[in-house]
C-alpha atoms as a PDB file:
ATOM      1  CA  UNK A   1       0.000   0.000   0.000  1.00  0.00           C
ATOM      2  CA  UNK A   2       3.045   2.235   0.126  1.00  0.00           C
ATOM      3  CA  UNK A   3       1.795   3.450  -3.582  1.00  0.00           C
ATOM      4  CA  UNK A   4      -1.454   4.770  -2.533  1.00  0.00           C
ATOM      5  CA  UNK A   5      -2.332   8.112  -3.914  1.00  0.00           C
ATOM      6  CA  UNK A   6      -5.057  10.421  -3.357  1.00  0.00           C
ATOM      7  CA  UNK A   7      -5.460  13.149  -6.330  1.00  0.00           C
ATOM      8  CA  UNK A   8      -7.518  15.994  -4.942  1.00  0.00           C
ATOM      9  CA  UNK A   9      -9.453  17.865  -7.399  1.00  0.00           C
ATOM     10  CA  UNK A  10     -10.717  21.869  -7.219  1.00  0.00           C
ATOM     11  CA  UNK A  11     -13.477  23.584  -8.845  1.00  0.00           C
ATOM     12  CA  UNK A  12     -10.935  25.656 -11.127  1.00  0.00           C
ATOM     13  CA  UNK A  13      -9.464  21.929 -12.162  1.00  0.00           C
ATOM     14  CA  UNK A  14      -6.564  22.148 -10.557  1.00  0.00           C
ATOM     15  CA  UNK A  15      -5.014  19.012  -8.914  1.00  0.00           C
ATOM     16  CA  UNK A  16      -3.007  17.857  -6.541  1.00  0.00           C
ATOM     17  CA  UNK A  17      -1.696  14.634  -5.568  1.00  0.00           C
ATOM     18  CA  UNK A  18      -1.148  13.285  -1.803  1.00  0.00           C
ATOM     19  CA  UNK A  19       0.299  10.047  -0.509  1.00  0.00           C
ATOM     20  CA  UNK A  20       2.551   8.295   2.051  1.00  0.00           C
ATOM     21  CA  UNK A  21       4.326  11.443   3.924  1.00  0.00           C
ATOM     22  CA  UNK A  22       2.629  13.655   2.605  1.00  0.00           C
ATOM     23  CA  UNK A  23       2.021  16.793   5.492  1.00  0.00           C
ATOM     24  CA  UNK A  24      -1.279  18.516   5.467  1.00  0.00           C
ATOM     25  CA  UNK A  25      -1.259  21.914   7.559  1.00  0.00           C
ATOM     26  CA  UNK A  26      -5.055  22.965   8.294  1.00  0.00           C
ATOM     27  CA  UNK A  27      -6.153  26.089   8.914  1.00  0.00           C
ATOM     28  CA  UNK A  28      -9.300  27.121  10.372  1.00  0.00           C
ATOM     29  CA  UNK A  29     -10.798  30.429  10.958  1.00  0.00           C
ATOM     30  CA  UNK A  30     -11.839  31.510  14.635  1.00  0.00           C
ATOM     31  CA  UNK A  31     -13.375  34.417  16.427  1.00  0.00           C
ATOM     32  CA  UNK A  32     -12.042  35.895  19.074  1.00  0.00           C
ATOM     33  CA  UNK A  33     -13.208  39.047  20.493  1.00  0.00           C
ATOM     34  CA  UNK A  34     -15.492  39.508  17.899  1.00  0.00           C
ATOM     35  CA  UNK A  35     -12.861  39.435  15.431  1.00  0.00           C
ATOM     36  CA  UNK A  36     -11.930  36.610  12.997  1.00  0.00           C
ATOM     37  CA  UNK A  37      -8.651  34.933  12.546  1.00  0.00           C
ATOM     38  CA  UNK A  38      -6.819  32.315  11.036  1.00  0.00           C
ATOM     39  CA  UNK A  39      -5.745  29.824  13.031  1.00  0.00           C
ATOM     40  CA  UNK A  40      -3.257  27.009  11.939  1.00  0.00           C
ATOM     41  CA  UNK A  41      -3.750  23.504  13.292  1.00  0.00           C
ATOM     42  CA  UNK A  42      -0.963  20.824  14.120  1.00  0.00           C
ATOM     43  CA  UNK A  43       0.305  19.208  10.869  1.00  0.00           C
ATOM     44  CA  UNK A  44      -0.940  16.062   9.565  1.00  0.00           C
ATOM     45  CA  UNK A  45       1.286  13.407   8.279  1.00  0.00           C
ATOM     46  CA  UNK A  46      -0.662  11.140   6.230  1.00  0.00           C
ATOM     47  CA  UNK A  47       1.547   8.073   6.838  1.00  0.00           C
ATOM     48  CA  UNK A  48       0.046   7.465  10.474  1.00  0.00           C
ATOM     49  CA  UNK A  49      -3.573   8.051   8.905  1.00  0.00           C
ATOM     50  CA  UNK A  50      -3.721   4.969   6.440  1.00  0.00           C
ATOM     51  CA  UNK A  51      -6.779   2.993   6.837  1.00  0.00           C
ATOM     52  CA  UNK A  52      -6.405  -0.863   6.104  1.00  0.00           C
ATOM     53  CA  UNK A  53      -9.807  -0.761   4.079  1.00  0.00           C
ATOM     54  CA  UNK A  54     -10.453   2.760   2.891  1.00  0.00           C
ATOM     55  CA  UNK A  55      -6.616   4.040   2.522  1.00  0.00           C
ATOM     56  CA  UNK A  56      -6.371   8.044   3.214  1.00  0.00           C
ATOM     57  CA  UNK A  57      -9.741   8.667   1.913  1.00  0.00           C
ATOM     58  CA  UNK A  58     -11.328   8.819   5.855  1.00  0.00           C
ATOM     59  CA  UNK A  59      -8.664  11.090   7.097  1.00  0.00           C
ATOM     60  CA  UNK A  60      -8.304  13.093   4.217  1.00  0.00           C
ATOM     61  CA  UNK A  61     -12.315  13.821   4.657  1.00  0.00           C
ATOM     62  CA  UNK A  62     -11.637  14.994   7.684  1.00  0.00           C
ATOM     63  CA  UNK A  63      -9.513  17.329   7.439  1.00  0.00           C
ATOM     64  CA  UNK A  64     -11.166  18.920   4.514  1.00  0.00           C
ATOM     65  CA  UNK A  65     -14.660  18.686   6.624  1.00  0.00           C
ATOM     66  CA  UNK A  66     -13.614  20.678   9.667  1.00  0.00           C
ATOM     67  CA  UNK A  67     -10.946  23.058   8.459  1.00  0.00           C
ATOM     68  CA  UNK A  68     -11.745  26.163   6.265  1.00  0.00           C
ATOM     69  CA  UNK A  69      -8.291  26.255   4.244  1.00  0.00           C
ATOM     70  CA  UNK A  70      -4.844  24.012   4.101  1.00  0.00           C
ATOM     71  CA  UNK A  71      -1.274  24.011   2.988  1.00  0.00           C
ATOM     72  CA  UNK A  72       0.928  21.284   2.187  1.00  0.00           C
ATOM     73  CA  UNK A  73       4.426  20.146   3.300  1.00  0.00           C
ATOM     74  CA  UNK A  74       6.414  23.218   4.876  1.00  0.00           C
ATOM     75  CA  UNK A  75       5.057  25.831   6.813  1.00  0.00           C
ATOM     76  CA  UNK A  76       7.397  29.065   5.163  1.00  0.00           C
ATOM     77  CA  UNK A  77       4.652  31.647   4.746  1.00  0.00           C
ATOM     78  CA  UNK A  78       6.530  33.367   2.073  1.00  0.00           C
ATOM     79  CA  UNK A  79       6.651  30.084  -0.234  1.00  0.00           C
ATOM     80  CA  UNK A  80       3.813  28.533   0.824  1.00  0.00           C
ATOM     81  CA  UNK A  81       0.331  28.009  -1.402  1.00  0.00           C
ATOM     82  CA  UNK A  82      -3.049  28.068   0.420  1.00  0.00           C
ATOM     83  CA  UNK A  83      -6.110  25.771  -0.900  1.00  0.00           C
ATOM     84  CA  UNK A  84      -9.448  26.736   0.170  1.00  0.00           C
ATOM     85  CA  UNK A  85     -11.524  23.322   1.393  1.00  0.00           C
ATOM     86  CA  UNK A  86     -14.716  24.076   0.292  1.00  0.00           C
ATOM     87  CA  UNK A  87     -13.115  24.069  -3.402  1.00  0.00           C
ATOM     88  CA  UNK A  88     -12.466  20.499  -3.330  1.00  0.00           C
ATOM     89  CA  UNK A  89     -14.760  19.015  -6.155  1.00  0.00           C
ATOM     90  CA  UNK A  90     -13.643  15.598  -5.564  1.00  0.00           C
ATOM     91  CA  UNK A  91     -11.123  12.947  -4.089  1.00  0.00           C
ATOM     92  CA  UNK A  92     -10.253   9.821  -6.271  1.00  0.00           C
ATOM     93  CA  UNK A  93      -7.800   6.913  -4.713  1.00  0.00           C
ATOM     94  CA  UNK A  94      -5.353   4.903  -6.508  1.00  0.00           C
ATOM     95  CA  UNK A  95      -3.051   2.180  -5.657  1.00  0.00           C
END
């Protein structure tokens, strides 16, 4: 199972592809004082999230469920692209 992919698609067809090691930052947005904020969350590494049935598909969901926006594999802010969840227009698993 060490080939399992997950290729995330977006409404503007963009796609990305996640699999073993893969490190999902989420970011959610919170209120505080009346005011909202970002907030990131603690990474993800999608190797200790592989289920022996459904692969990263239950995990993946998730994340994507309960967090507004994500970024992928290193946390430099200058370098670092931002995906918004709720542009996800599909998930499709391969092995």
């Amino acid at each position: 199972m060490d080939k399992t992919e997950v290729i995330v698609t977006f409404s503007n067809g963009e796609k990305i592809k996640l699999d073993k090691g893969s490190i999902i930052f989420p970011i959610k947005l919170i209120e505080s004082n009346g005011k909202i904020f970002c907030s990131k969350a603690n990474p993800v590494v999608l190797e200790e999230y592989f289920h022996i049935h459904d692969g990263y598909i239950p995990e993946l969901t998730t994340i994507f469920a309960q967090n507004d926006y994500f970024t992928l594999d290193k946390e430099d802010t200058f370098e670092t692209k931002v995906y918004k969840t709720s542009a996800i227009v599909s998930l499709e698993q391969h092995d």
